[in-house]
Protein backbone atom coordinates (compact mmCIF):
# COMPACT_ATOMS: atom_id res chain seq x y z
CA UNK A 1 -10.65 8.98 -7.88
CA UNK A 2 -9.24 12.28 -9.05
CA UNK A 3 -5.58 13.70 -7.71
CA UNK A 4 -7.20 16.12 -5.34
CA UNK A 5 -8.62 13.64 -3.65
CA UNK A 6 -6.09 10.86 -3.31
CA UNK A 7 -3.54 13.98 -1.80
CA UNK A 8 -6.23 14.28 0.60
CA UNK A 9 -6.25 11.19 1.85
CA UNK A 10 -2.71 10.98 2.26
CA UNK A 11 -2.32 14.50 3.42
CA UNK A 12 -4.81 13.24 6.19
CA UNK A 13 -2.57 10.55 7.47
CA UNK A 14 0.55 12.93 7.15
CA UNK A 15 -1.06 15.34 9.33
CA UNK A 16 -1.98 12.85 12.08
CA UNK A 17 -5.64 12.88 11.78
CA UNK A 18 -6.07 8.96 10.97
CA UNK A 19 -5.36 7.55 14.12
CA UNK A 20 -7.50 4.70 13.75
CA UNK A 21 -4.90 3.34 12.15
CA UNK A 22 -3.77 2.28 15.75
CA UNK A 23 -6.59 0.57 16.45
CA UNK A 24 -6.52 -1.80 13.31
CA UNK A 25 -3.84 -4.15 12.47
CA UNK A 26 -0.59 -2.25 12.43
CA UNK A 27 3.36 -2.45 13.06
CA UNK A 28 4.55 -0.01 15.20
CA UNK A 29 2.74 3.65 16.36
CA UNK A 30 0.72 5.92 13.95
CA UNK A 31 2.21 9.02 13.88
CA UNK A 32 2.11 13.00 11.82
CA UNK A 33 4.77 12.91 9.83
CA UNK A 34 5.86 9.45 8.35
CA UNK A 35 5.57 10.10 4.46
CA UNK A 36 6.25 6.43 3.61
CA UNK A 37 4.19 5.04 6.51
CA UNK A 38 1.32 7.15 4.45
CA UNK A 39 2.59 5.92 1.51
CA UNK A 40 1.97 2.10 2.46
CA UNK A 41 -1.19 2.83 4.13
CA UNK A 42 -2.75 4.52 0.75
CA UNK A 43 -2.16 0.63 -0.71
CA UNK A 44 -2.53 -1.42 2.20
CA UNK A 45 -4.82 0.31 4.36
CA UNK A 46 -2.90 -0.67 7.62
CA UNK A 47 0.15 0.91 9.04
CA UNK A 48 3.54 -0.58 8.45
CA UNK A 49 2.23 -4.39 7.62
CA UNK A 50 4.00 -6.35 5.43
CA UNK A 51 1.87 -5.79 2.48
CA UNK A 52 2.43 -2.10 2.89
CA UNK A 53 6.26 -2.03 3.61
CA UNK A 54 6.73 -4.36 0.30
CA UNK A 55 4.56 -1.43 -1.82
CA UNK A 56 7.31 0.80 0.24
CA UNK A 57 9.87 -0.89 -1.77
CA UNK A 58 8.24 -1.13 -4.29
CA UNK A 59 7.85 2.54 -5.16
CA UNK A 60 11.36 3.02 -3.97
CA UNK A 61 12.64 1.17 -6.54
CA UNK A 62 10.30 2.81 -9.06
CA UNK A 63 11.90 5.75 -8.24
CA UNK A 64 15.40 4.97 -8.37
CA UNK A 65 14.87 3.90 -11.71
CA UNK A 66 12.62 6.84 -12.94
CA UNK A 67 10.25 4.09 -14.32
CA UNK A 68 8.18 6.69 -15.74
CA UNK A 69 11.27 7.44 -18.51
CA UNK A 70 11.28 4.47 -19.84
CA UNK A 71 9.18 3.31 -23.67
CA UNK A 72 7.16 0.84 -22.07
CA UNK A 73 5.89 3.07 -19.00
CA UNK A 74 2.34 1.84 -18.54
CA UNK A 75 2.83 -0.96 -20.74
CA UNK A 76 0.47 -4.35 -20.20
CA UNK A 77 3.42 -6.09 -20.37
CA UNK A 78 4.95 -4.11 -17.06
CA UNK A 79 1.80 -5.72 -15.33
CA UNK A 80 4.52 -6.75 -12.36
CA UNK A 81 5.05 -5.24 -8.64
CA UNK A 82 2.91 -4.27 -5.84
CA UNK A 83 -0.77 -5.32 -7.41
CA UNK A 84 0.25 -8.61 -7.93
CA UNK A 85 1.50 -9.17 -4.70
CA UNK A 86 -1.37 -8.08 -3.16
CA UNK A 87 -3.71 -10.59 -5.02
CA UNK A 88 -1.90 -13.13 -3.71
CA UNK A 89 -2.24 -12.33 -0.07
CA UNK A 90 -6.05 -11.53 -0.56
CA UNK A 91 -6.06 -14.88 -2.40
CA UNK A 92 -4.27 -16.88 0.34
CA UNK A 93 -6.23 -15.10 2.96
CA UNK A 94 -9.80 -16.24 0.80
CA UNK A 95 -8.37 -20.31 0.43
CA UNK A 96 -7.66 -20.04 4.66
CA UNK A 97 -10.75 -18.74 5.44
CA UNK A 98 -12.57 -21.35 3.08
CA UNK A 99 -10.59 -24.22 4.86
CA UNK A 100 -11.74 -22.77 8.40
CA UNK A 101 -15.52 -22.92 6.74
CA UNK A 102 -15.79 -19.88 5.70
CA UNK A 103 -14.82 -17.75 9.03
């Protein structure tokens, strides 16, 4: 996906124009205008869960620390943060639904 495209998408959601977003799994009201509500629904794809307030943090504290200064920006071995956590969840979401029987 190229930047013009990704700023659309968010741009979308800052605008107001995704309110499906309401009608999915969410915390709290969709609404124009929340810039890190948009910014947790570009990586979680719901609005305000906890997957997408811990990527909140997440770039938070990759911008307090002006990660992108550092030697080993985009290093393999700074394979850490929001990614990773989100593995996880999909993987403890695939074991539950294969101890329900697959539903």
């Amino acid at each position: 996906m190229n930047a013009d495209t990704a700023y659309a998408i968010w741009r979308s959601c800052f605008d107001g124009y995704e309110t499906w977003l309401n009608t999915v799994e969410h915390v709290g009201t969709y609404q124009a205008g929340d810039e890190w509500g948009c910014v947790g629904r570009w990586f979680a794809g719901r609005w305000h869960t906890a997957l997408a307030q811990q990527y909140i943090r997440f770039v938070k504290k990759y911008l307090r620390e002006r990660i992108w200064t550092q030697p080993d920006f985009q290093s393999p071995s700074r394979a850490r943060g929001p990614g990773r956590a989100r593995r996880a969840a999909r993987g403890r979401a695939v074991r539950g639904r294969a101890a329900r029987g697959g539903r």
